[in-house]
C-alpha atoms as a PDB file:
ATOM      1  CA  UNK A   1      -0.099  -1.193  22.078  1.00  0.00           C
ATOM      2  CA  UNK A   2      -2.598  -2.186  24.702  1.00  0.00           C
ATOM      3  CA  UNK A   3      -5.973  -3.166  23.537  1.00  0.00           C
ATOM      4  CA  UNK A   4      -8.408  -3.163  26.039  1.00  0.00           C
ATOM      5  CA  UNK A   5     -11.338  -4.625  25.562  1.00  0.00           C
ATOM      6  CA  UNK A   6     -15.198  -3.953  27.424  1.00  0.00           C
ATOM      7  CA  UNK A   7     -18.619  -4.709  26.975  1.00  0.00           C
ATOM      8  CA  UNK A   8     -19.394  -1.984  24.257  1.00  0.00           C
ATOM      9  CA  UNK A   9     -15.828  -0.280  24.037  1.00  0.00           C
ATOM     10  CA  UNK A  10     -12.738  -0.910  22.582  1.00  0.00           C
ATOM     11  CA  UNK A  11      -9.759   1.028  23.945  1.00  0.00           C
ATOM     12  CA  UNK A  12      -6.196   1.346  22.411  1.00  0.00           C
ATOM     13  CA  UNK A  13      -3.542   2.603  24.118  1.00  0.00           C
ATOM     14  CA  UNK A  14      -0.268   2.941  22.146  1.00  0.00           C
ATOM     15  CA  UNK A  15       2.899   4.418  23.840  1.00  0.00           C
ATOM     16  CA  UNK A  16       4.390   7.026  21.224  1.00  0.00           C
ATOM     17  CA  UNK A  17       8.417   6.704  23.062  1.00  0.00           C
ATOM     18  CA  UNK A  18       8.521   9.941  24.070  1.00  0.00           C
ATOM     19  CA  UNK A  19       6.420   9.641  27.394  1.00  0.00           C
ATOM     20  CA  UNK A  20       3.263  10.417  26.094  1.00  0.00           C
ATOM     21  CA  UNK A  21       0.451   8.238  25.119  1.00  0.00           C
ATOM     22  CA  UNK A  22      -2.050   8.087  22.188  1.00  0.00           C
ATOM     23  CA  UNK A  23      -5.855   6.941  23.100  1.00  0.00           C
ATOM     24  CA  UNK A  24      -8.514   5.612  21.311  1.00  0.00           C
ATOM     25  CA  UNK A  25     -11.572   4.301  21.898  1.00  0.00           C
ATOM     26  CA  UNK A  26     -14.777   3.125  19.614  1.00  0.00           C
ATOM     27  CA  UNK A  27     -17.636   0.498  19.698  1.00  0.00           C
ATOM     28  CA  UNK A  28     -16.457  -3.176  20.443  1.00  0.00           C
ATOM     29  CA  UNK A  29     -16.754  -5.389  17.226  1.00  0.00           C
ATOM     30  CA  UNK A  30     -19.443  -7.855  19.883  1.00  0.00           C
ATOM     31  CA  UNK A  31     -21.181  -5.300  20.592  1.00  0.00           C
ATOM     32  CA  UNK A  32     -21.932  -4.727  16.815  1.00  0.00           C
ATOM     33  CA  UNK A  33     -22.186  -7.876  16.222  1.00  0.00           C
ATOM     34  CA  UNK A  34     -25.085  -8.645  18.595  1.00  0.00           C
ATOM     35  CA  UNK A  35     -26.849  -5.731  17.073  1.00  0.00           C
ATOM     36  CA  UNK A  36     -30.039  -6.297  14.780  1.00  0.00           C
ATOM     37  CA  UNK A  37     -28.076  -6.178  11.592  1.00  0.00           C
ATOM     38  CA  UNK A  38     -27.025  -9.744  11.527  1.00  0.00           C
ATOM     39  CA  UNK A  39     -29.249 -13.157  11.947  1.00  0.00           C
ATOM     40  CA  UNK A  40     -27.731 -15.731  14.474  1.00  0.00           C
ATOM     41  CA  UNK A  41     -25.686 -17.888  12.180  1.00  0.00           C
ATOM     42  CA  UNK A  42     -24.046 -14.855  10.588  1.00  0.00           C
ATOM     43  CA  UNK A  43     -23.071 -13.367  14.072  1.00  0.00           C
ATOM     44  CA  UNK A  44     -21.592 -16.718  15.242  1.00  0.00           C
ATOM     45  CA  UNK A  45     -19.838 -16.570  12.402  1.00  0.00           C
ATOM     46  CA  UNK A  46     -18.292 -13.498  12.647  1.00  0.00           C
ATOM     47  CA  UNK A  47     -17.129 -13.673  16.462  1.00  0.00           C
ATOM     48  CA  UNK A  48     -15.828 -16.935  15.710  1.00  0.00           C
ATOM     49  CA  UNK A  49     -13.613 -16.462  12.732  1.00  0.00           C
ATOM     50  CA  UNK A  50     -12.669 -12.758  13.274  1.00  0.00           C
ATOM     51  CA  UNK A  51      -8.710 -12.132  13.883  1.00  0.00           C
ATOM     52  CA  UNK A  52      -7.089  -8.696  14.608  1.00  0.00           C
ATOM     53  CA  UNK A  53      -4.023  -7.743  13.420  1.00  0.00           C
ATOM     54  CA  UNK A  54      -1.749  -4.857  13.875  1.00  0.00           C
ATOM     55  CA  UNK A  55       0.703  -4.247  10.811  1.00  0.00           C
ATOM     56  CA  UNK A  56       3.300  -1.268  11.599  1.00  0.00           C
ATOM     57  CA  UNK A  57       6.231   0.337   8.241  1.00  0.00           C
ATOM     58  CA  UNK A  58       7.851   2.745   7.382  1.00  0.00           C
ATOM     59  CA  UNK A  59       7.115   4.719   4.588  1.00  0.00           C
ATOM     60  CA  UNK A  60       8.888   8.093   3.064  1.00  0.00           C
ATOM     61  CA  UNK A  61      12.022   9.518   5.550  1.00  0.00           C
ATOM     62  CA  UNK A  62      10.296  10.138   8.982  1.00  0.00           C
ATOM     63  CA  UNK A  63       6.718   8.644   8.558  1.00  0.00           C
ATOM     64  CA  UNK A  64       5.767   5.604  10.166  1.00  0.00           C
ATOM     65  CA  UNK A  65       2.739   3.566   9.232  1.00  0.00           C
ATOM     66  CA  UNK A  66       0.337   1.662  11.571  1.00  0.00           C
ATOM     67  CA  UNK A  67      -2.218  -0.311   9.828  1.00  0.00           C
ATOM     68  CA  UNK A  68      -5.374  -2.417  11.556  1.00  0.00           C
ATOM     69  CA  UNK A  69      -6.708  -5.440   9.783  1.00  0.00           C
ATOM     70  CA  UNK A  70      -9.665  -7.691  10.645  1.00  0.00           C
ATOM     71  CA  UNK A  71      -9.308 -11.369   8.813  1.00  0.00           C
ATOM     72  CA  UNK A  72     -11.656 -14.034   8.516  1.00  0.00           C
ATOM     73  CA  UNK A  73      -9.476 -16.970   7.105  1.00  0.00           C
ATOM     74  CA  UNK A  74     -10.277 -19.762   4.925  1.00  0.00           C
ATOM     75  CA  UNK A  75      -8.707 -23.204   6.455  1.00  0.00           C
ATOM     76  CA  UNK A  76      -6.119 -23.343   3.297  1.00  0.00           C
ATOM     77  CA  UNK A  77      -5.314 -19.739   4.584  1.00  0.00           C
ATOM     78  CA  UNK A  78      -4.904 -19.883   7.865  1.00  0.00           C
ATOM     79  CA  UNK A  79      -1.233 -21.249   8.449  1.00  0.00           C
ATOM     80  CA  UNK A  80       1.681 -19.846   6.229  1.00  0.00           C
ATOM     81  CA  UNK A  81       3.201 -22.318   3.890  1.00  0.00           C
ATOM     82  CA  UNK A  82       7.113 -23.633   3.111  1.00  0.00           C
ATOM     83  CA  UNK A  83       7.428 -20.804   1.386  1.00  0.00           C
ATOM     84  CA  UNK A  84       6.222 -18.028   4.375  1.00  0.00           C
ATOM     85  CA  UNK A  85       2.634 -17.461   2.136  1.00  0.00           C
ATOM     86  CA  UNK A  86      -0.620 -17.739   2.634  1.00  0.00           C
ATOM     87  CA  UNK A  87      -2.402 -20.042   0.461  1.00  0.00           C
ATOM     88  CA  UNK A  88      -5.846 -19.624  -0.910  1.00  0.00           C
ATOM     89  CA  UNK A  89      -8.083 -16.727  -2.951  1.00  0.00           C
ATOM     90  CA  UNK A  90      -8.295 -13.409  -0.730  1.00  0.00           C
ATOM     91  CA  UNK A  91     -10.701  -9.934  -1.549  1.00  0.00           C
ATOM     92  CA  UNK A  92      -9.893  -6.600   0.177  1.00  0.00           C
ATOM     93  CA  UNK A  93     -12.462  -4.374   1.321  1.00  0.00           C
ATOM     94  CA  UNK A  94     -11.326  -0.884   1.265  1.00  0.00           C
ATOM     95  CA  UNK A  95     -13.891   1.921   2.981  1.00  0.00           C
ATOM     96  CA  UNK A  96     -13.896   5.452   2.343  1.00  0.00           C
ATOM     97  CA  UNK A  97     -12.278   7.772   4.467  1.00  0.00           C
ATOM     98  CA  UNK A  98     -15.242  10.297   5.476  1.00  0.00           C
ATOM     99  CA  UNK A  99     -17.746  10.731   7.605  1.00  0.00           C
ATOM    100  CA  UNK A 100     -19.931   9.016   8.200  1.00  0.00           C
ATOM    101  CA  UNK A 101     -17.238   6.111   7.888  1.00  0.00           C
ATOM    102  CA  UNK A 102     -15.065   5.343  10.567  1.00  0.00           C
ATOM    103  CA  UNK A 103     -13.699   1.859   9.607  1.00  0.00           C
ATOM    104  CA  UNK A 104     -13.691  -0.931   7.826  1.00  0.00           C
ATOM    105  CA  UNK A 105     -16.472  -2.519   9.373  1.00  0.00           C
ATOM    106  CA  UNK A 106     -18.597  -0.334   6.718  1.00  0.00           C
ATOM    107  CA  UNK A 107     -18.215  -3.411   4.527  1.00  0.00           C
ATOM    108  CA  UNK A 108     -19.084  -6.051   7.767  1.00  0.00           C
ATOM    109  CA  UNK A 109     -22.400  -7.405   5.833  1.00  0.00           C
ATOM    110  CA  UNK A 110     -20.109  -8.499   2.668  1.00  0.00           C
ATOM    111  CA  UNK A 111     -17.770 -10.692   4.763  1.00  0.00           C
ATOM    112  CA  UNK A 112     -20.159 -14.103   4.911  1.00  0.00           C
ATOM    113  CA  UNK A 113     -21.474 -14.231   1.541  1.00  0.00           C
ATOM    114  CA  UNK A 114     -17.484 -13.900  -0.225  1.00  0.00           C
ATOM    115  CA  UNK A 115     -16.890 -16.246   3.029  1.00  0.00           C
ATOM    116  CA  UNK A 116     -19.185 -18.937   1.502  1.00  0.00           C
ATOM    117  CA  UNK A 117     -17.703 -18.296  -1.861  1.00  0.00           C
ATOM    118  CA  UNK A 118     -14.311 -19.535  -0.838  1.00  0.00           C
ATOM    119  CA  UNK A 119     -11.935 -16.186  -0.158  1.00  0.00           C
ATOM    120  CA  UNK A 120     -10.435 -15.272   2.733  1.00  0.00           C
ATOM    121  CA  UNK A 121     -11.792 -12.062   3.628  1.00  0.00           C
ATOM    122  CA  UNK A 122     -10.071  -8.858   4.828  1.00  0.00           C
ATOM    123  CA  UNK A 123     -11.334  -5.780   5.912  1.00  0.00           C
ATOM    124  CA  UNK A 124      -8.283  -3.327   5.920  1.00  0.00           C
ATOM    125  CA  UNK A 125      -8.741   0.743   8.023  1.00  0.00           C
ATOM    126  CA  UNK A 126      -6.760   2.844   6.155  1.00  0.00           C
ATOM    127  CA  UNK A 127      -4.833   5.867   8.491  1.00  0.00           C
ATOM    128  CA  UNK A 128      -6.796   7.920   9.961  1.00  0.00           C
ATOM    129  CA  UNK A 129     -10.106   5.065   9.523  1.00  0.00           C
ATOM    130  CA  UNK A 130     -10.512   2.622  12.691  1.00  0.00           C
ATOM    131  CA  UNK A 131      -7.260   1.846  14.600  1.00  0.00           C
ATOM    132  CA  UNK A 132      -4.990   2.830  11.813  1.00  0.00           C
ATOM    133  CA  UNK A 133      -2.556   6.095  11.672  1.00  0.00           C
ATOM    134  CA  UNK A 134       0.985   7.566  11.066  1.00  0.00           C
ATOM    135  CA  UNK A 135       3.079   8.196  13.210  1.00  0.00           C
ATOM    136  CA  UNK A 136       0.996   6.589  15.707  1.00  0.00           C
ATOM    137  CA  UNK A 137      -1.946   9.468  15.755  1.00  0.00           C
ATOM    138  CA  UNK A 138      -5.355   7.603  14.531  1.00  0.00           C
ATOM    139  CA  UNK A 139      -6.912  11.051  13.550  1.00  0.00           C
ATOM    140  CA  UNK A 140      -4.271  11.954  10.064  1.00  0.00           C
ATOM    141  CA  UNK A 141      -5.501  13.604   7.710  1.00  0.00           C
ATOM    142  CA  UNK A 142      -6.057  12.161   4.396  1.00  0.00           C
ATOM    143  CA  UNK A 143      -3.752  14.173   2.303  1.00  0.00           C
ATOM    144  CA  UNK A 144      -0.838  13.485   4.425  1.00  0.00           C
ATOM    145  CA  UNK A 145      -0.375   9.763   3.320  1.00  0.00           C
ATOM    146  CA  UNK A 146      -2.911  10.221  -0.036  1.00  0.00           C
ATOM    147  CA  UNK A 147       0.487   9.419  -2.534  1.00  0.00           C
ATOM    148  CA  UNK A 148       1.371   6.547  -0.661  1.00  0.00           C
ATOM    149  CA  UNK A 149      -1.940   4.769  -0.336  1.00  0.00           C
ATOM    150  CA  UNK A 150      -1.640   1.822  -3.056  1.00  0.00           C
ATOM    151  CA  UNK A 151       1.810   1.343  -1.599  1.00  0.00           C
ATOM    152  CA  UNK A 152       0.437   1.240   2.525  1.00  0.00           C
ATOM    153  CA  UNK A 153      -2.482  -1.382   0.924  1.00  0.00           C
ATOM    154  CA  UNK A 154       0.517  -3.879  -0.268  1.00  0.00           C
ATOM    155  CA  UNK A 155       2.758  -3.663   2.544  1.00  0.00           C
ATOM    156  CA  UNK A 156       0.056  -3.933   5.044  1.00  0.00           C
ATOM    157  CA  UNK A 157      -1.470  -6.907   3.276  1.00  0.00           C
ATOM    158  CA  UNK A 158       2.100  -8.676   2.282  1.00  0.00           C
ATOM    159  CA  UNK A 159       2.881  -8.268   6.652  1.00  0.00           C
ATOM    160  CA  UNK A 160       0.178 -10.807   6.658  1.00  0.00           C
ATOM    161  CA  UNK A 161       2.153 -12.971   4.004  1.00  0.00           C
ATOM    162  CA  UNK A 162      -0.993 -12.045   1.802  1.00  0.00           C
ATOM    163  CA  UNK A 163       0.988 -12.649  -2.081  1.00  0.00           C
ATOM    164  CA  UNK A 164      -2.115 -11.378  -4.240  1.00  0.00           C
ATOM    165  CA  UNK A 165      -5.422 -10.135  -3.841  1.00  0.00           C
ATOM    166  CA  UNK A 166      -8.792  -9.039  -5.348  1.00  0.00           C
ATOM    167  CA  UNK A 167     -10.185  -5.342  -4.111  1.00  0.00           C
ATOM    168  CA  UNK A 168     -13.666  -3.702  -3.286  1.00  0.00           C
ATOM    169  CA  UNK A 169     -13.512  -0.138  -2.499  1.00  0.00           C
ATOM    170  CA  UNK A 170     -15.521   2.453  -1.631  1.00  0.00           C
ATOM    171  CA  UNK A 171     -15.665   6.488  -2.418  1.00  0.00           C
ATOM    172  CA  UNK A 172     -11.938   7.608  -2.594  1.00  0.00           C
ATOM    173  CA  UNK A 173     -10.460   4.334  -1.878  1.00  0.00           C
ATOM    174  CA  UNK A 174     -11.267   3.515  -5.397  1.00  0.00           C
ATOM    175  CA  UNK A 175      -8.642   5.382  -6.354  1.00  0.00           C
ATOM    176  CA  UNK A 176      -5.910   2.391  -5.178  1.00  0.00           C
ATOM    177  CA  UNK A 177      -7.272   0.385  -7.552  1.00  0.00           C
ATOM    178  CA  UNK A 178      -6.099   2.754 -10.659  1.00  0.00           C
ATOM    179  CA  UNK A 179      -2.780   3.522  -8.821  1.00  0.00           C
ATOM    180  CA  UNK A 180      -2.278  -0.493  -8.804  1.00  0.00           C
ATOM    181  CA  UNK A 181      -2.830  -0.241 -12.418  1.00  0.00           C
ATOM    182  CA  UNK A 182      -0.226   2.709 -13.031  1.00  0.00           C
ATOM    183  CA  UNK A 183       2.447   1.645 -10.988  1.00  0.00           C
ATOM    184  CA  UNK A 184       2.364  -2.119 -12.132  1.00  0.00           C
ATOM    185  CA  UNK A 185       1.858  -4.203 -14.965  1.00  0.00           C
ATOM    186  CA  UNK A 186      -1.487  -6.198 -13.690  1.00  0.00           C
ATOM    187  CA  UNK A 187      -1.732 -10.026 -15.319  1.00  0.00           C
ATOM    188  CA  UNK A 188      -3.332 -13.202 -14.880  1.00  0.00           C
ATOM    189  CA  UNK A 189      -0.018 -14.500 -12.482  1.00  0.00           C
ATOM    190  CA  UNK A 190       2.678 -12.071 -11.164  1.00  0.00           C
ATOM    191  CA  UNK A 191       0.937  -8.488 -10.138  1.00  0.00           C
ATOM    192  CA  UNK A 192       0.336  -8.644  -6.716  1.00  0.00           C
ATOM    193  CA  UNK A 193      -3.543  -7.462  -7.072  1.00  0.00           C
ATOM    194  CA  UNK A 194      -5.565 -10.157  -9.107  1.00  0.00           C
ATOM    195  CA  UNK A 195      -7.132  -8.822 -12.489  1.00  0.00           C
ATOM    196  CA  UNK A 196     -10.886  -8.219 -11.014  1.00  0.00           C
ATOM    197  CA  UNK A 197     -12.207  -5.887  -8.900  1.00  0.00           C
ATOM    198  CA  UNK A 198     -15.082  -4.027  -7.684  1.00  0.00           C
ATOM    199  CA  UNK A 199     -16.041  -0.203  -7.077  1.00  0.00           C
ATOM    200  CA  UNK A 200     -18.567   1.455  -5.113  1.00  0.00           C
ATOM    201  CA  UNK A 201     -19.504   5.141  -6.019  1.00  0.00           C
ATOM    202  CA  UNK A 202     -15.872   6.097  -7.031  1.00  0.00           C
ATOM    203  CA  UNK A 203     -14.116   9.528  -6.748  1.00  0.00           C
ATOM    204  CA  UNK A 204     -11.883   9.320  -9.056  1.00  0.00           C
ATOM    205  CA  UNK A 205     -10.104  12.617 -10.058  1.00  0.00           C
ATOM    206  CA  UNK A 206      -7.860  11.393 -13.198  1.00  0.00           C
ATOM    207  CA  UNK A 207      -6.352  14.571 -14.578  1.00  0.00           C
ATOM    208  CA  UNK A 208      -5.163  14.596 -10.870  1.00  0.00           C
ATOM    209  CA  UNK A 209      -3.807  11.068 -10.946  1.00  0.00           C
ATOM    210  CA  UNK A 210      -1.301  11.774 -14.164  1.00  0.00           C
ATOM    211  CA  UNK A 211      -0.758  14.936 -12.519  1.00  0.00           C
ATOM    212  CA  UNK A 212       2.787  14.255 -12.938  1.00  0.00           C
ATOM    213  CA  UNK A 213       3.381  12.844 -16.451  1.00  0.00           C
ATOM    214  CA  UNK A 214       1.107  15.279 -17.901  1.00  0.00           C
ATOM    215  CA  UNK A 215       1.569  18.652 -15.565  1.00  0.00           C
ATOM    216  CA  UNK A 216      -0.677  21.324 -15.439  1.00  0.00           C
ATOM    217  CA  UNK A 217      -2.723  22.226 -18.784  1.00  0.00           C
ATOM    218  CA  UNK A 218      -0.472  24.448 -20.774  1.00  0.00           C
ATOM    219  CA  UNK A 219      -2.454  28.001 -22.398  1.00  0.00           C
ATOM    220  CA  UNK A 220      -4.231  27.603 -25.981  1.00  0.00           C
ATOM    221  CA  UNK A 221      -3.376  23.878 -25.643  1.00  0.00           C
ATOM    222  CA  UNK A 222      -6.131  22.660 -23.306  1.00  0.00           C
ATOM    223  CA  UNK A 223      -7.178  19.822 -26.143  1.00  0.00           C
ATOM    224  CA  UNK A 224      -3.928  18.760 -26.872  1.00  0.00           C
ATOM    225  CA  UNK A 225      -3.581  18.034 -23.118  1.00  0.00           C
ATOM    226  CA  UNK A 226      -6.826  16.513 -22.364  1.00  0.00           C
ATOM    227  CA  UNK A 227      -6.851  14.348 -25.211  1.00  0.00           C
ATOM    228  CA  UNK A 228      -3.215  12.809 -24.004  1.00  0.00           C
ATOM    229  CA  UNK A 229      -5.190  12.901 -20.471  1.00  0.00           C
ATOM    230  CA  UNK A 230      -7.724  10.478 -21.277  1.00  0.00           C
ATOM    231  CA  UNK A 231      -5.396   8.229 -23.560  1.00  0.00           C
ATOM    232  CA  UNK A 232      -3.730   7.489 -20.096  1.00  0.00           C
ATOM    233  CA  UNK A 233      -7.200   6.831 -18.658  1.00  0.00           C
ATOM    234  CA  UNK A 234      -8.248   4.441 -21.255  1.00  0.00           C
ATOM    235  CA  UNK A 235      -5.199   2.565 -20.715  1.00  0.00           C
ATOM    236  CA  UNK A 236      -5.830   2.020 -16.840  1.00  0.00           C
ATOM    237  CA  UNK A 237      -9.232   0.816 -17.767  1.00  0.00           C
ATOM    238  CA  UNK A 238      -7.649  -1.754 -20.116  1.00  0.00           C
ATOM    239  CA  UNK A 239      -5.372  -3.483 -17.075  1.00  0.00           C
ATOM    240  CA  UNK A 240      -8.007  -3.840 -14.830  1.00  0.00           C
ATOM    241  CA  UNK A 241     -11.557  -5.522 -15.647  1.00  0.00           C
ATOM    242  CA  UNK A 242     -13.148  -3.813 -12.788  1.00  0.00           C
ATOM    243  CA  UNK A 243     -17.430  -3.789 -12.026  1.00  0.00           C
ATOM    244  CA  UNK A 244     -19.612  -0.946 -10.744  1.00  0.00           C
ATOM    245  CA  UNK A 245     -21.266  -2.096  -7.855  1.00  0.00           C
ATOM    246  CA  UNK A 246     -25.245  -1.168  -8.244  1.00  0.00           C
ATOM    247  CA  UNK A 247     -26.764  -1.731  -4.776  1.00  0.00           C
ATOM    248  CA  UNK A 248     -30.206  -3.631  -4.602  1.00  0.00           C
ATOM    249  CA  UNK A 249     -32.916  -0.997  -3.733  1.00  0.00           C
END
């Protein structure tokens, strides 16, 4: 990869290995950070503390994942411990992954005020969102990675020696948190996401979620099957204490 960086653009240029090239440009993070949006503390905040990282792994047979991050680390977080770790409290911001979103930087404004509340803050583009893709095109479409997604959120977060984390998502990215929830047993210690978390208009389609424990709705027993549907829902809701996040008007 070879970021390069201008005034007002940001262009990455990633070599795919079979003599072609993949481009892609967008607005420089400075350049949005000098914009009206922010007062001057917040801003030199922001271009001070802001790291980039580039996370790349496999997932499936022939897909491979490449996952941008921005960080803003807390001093306990910022070197890895004896163990390889980062140490500290960290929150995940998750954005949705239409239009009019194109990365993580959605969720920029959040990043000081969980700053001052002591967690290291990530903002994480899932493919397809910012500078992230598979197989090394930025511009995948959703359903081609949508069953992997909870699993592309851990192993782009434990590349960073991240152990355990809280979430915020947004629209469809919502749905990670549930998945989290079905695939592992979520507690106070050894889950890799923490208990809490926090959702912003959610599109959640459950009966699609236990689409394979419960298969498609069998004739004349359509109760049967969406009572057994929502005993699965109510059990998700019990493993994670998560909030709705009402916007101030």
């Amino acid at each position: 990869m070879v970021p390069v960086l201008g005034k007002s653009q940001r262009t990455r240029i990633e070599f795919n290995g079979d003599e072609t090239f993949t481009y892609f440009q967008r607005p420089a993070e400075d350049a949005i950070f000098n914009g009206e949006l922010f007062k001057e503390k917040e801003r030199q905040f922001l271009k001070r503390n802001m790291r980039l990282h580039n996370v790349s792994f496999p997932i499936g047979h022939q897909q491979t994942v490449q996952i941008e991050l921005k960080s803003f680390w807390q001093k306990e977080s910022m070197n890895l411990n004896r163990r390889g770790l980062r140490e500290g409290r960290f929150v995940t911001l998750l954005s949705d992954q239409r239009p009019p979103i194109e990365d993580a930087l959605a969720w920029v404004k959040l990043v000081w005020p969980l700053y001052k509340k002591g967690f290291s803050v990530l903002l994480l583009d899932l493919p397809g969102a910012g500078g992230s893709g598979v197989n090394a095109d930025p511009h995948v479409s959703y359903e081609l990675w949508e069953q992997e997604d909870f699993r592309i959120v851990e192993s782009a977060l434990r590349g960073l020696s991240v152990t355990r984390t809280h979430l915020i998502a947004f629209g469809r990215s919502c749905r990670i948190i549930l998945k989290f929830a079905k695939h592992a047993q979520i507690d106070a210690w050894s889950s890799f996401v923490a208990k809490e978390h926090c959702w912003y208009q959610p599109d959640i389609d459950f009966f699609a979620l236990f689409q394979e424990e419960l298969g498609d709705c069998p004739p004349g027993h359509v109760q049967e099957w969406r009572l057994e549907a929502v005993k699965k829902q109510q059990h998700l809701f019990r493993e994670v204490r998560w909030e709705t996040w009402v916007p101030d008007a």
